[in-house]
C-alpha atoms as a PDB file:
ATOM      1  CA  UNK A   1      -7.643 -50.109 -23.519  1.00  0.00           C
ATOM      2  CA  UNK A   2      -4.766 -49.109 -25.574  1.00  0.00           C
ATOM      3  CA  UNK A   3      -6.459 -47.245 -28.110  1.00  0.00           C
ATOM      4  CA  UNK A   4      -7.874 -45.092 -24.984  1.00  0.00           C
ATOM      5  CA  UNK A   5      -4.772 -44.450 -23.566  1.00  0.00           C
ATOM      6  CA  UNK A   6      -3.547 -43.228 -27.003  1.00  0.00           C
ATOM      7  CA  UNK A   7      -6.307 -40.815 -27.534  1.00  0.00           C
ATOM      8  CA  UNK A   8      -5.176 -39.376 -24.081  1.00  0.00           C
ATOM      9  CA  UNK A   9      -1.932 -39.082 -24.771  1.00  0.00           C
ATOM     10  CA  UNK A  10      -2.851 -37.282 -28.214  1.00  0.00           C
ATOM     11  CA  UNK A  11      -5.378 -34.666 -26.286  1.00  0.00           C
ATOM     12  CA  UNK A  12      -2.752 -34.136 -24.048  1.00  0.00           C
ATOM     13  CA  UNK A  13      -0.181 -33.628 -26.464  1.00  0.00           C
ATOM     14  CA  UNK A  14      -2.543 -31.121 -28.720  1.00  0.00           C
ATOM     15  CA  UNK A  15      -3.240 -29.171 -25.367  1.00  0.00           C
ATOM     16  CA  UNK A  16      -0.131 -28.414 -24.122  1.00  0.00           C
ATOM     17  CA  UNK A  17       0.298 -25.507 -27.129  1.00  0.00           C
ATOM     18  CA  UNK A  18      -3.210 -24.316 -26.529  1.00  0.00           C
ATOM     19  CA  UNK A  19      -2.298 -23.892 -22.585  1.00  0.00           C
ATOM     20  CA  UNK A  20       1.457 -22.424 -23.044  1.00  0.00           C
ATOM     21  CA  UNK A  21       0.107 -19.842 -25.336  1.00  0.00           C
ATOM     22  CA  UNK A  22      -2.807 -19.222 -22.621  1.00  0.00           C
ATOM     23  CA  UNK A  23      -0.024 -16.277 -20.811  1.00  0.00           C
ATOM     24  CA  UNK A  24      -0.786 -18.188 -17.262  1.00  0.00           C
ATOM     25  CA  UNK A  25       2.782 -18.189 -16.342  1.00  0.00           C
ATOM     26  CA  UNK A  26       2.854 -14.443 -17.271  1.00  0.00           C
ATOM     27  CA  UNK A  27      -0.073 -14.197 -15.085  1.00  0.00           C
ATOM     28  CA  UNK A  28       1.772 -15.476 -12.731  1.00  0.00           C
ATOM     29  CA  UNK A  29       4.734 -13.780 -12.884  1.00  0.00           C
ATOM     30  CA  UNK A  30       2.836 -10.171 -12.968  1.00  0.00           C
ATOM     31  CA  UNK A  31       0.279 -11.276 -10.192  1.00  0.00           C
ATOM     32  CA  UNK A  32       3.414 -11.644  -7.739  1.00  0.00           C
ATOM     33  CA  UNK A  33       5.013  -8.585  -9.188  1.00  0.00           C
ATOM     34  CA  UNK A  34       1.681  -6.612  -7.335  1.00  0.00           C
ATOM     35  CA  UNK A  35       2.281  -9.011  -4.699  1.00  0.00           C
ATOM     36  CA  UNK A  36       5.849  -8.011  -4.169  1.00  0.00           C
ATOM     37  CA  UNK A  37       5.023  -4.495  -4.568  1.00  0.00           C
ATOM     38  CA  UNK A  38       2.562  -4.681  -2.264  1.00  0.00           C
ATOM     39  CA  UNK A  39       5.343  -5.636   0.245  1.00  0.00           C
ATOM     40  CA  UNK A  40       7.301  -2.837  -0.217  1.00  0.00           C
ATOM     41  CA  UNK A  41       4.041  -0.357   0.348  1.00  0.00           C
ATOM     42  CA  UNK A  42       3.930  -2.127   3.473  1.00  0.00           C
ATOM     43  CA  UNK A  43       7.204  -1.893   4.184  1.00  0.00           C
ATOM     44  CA  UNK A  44       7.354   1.842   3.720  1.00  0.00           C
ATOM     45  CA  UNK A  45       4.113   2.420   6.208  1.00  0.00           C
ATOM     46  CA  UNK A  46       5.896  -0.039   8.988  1.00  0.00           C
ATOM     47  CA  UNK A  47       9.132   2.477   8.474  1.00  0.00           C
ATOM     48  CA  UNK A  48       6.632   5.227   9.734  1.00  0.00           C
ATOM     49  CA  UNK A  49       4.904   3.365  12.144  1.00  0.00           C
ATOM     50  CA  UNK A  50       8.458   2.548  13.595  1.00  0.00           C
ATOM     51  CA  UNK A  51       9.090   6.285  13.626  1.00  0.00           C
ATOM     52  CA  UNK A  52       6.039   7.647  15.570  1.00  0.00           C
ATOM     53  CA  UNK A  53       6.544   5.802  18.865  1.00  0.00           C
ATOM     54  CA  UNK A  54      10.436   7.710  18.898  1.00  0.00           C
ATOM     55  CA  UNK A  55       8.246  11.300  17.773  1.00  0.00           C
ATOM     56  CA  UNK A  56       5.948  11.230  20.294  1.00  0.00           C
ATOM     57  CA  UNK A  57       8.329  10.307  22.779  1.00  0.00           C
ATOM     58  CA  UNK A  58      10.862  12.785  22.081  1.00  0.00           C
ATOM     59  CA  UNK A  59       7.883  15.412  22.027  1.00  0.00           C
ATOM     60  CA  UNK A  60       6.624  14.270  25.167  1.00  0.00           C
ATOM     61  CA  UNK A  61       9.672  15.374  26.937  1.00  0.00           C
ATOM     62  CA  UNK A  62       8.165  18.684  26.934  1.00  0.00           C
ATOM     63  CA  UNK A  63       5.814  18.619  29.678  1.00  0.00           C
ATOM     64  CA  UNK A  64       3.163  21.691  28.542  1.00  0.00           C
ATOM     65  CA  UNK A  65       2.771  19.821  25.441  1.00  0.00           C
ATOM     66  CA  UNK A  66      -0.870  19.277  24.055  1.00  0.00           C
ATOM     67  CA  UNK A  67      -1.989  15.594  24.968  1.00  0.00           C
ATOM     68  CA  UNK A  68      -4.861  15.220  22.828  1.00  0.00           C
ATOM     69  CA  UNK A  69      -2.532  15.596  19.702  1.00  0.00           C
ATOM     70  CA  UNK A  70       0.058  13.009  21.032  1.00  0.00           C
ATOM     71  CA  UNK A  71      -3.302  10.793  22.092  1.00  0.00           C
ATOM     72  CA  UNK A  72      -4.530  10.817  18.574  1.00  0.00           C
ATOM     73  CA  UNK A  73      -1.397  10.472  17.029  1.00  0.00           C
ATOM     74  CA  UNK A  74      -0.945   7.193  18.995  1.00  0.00           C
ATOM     75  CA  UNK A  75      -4.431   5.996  18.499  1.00  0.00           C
ATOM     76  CA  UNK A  76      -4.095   6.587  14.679  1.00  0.00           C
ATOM     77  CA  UNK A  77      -1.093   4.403  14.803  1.00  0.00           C
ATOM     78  CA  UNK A  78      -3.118   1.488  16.634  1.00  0.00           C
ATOM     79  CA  UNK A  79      -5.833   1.899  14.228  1.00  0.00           C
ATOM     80  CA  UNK A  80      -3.689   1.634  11.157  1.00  0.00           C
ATOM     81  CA  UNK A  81      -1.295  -1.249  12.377  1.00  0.00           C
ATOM     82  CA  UNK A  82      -4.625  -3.346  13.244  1.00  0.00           C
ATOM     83  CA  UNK A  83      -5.471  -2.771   9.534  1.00  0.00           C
ATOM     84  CA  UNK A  84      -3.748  -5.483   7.382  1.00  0.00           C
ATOM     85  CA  UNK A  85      -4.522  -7.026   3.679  1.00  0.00           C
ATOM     86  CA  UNK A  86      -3.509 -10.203   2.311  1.00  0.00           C
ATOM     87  CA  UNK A  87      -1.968  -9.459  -1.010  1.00  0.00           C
ATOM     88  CA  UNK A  88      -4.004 -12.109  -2.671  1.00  0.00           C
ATOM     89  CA  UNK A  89      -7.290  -9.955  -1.007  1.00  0.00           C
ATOM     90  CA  UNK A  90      -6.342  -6.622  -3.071  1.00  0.00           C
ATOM     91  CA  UNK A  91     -10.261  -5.130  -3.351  1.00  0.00           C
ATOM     92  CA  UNK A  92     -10.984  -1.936  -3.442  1.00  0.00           C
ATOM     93  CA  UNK A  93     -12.940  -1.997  -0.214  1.00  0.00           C
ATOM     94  CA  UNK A  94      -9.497  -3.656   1.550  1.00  0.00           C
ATOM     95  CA  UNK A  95      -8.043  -0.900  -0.002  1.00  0.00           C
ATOM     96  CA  UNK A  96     -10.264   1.835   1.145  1.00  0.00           C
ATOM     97  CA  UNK A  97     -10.344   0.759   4.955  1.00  0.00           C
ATOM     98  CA  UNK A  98      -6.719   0.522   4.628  1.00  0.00           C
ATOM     99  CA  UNK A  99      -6.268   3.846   3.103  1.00  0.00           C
ATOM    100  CA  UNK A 100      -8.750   5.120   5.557  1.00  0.00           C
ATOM    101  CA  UNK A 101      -6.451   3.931   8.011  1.00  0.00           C
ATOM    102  CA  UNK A 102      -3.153   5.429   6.915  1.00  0.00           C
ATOM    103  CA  UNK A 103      -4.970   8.561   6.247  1.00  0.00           C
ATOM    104  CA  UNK A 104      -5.681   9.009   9.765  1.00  0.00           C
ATOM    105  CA  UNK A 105      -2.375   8.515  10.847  1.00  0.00           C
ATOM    106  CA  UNK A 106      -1.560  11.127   8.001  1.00  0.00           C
ATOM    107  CA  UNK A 107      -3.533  13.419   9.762  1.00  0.00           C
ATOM    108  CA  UNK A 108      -2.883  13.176  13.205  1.00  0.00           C
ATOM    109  CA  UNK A 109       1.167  13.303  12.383  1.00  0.00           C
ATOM    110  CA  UNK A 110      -0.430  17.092  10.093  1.00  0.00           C
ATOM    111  CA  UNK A 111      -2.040  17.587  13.520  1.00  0.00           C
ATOM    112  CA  UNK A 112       1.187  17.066  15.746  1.00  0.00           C
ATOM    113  CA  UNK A 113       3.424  19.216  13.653  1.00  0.00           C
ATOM    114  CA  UNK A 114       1.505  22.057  13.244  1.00  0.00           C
ATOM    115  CA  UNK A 115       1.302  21.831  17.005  1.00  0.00           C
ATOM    116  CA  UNK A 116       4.827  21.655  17.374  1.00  0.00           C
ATOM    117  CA  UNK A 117       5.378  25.312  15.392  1.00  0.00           C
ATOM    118  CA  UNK A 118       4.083  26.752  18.853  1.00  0.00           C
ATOM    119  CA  UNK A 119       7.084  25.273  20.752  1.00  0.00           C
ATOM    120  CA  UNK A 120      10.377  26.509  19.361  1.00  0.00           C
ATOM    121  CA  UNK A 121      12.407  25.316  22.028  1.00  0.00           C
ATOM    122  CA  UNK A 122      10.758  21.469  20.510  1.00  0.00           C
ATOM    123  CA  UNK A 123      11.547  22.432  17.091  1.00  0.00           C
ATOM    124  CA  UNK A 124      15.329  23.315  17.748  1.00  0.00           C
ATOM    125  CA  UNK A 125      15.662  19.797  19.150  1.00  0.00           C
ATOM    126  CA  UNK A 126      18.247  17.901  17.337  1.00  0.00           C
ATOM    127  CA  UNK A 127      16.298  14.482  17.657  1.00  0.00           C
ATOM    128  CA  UNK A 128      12.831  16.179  16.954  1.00  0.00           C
ATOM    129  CA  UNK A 129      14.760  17.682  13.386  1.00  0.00           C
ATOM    130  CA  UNK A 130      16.443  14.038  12.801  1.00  0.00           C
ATOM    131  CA  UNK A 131      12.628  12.588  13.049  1.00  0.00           C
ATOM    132  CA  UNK A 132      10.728  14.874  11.366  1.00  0.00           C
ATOM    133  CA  UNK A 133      13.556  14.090   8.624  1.00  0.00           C
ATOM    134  CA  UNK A 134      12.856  10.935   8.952  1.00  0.00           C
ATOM    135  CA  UNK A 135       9.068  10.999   8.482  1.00  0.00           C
ATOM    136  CA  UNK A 136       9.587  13.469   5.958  1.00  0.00           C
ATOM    137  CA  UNK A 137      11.834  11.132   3.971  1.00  0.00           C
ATOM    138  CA  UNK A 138       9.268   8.163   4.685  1.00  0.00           C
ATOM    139  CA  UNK A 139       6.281  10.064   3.645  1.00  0.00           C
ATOM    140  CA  UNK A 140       8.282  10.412   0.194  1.00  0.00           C
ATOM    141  CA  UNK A 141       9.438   6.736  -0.066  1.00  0.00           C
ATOM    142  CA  UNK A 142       5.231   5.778   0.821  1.00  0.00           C
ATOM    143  CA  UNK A 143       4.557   8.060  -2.560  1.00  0.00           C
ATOM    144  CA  UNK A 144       6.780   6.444  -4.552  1.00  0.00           C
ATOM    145  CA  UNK A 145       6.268   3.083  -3.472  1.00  0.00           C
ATOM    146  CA  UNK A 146       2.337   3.667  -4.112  1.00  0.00           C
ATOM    147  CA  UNK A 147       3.107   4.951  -7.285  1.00  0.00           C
ATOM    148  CA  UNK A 148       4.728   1.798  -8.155  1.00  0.00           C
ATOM    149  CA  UNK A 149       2.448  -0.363  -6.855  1.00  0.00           C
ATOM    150  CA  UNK A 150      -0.420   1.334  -9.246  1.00  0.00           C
ATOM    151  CA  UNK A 151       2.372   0.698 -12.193  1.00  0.00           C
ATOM    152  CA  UNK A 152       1.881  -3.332 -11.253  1.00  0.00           C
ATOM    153  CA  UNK A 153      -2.072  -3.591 -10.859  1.00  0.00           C
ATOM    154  CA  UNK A 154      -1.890  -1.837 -14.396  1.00  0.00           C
ATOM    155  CA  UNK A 155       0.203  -4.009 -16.295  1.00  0.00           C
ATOM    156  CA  UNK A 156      -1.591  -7.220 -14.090  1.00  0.00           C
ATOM    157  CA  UNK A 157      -4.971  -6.079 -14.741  1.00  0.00           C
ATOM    158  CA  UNK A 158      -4.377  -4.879 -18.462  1.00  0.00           C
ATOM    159  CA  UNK A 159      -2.958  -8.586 -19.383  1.00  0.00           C
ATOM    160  CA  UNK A 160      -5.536 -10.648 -17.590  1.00  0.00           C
ATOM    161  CA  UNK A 161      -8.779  -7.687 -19.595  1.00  0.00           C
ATOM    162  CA  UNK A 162      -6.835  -9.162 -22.310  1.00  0.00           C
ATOM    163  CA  UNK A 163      -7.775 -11.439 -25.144  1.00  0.00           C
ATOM    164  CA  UNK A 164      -7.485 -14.426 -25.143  1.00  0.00           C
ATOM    165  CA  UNK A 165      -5.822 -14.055 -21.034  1.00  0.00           C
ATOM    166  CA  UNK A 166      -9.475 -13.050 -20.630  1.00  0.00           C
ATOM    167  CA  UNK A 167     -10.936 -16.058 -21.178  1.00  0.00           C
ATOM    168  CA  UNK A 168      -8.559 -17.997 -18.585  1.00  0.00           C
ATOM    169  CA  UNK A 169      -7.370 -15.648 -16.198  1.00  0.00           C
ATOM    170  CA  UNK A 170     -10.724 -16.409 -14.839  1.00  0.00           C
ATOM    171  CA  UNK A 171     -10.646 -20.485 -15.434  1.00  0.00           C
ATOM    172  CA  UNK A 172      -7.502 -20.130 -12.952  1.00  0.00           C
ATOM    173  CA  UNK A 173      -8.711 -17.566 -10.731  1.00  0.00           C
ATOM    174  CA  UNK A 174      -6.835 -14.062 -11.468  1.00  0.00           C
ATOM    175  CA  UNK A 175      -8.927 -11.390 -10.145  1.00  0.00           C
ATOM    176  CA  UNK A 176      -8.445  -7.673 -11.169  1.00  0.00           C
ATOM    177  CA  UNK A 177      -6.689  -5.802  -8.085  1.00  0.00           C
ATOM    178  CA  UNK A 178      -7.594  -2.623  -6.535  1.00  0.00           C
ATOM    179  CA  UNK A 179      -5.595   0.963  -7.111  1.00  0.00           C
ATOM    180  CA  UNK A 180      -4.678   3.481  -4.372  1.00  0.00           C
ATOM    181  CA  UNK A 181      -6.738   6.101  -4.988  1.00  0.00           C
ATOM    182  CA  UNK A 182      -6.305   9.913  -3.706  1.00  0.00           C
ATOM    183  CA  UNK A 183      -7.702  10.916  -0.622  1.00  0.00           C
ATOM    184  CA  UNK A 184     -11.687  12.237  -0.707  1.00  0.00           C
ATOM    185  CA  UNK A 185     -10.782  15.536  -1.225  1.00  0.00           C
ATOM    186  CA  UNK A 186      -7.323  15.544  -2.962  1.00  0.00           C
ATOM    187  CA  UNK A 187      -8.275  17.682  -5.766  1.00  0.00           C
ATOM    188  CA  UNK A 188      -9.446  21.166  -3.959  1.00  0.00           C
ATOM    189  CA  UNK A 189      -6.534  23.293  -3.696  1.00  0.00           C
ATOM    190  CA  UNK A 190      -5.460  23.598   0.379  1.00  0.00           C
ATOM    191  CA  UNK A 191      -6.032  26.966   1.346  1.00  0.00           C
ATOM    192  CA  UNK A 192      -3.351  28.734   2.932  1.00  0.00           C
ATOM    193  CA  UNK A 193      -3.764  32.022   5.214  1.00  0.00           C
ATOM    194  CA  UNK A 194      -0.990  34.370   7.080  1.00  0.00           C
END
């Protein structure tokens, strides 16, 4: 009995440097690094779904105003809020509805502003200017914000592709995550006519 206990206590001992040099707390650590990220893309897309509900009110105040736009607008804005993923879920097909989502939003809010140019009494509004601002700032702060969330899947899913990490980040179940990707589309140069 003691002799057993001793040979546990020696396998133990000799496995501790084999699992500390392993990199699972650096998995870890860069796994909620995308995590945290992840919050703060999330956190930028709630800023402009906050916004839109004060746009299309302010734009409804003018009574000859297209309704389809401000319809789609808010149904694009229903359809992306009902779109959430778990941060621990990051695939790339999460990541394409969700995408899909914002995109639509994206291009209703395109939609509702080049509707507005017809309407210059709307666009010398001082709280129509003060949220377009707004959304114009927040459209900014999702770029960034994406941009550093890419930065994090890197570094995560370079160390786990890793050797040796590649051997265990899949004994403790670390799971490459997905990228935002550009639009469909992204690449062709808009075309712009006067």
């Amino acid at each position: 009995m003691r002799k057993r206990t001793f040979v546990y206590l020696m396998a133990i001992i000799l496995a501790v440097p084999f699992f500390s040099s392993c990199g699972y707390n650096k998995m870890v650590s860069l796994e909620e690094g995308v995590t945290s990220q992840w919050a703060n893309v999330e956190n930028v897309y709630q800023r402009r779904m906050d916004l839109i509900p004060n746009l299309v009110n302010t734009v409804k105040g003018y009574a000859n105003f297209e309704q389809q736009t401000l319809t789609q607008v808010i149904e694009a804005r229903a359809k992306a809020t009902s779109v959430t993923i778990d941060p621990t879920n990051l695939t790339e097909a999460n990541m394409k509805q969700f995408q899909q989502a914002q995109g639509e939003v994206s291009s209703a809010l395109s939609r509702l502003l080049v509707t507005v140019e017809r309407y210059p009494e709307l666009k010398a509004n001082q709280n129509f200017l003060e949220l377009q601002a707004q959304l114009e700032g927040t459209e900014n702060r999702i770029a960034v914000e994406r941009r550093k969330f890419n930065e994090d899947v890197k570094a995560y899913n370079a160390y786990i592709r890793k050797f040796p990490q590649v051997i265990y980040s899949g004994w403790f179940g670390f799971e490459k995550k997905a990228y935002f990707e550009a639009d469909a589309g992204a690449k062709e140069v808009p075309k712009v006519e006067f």
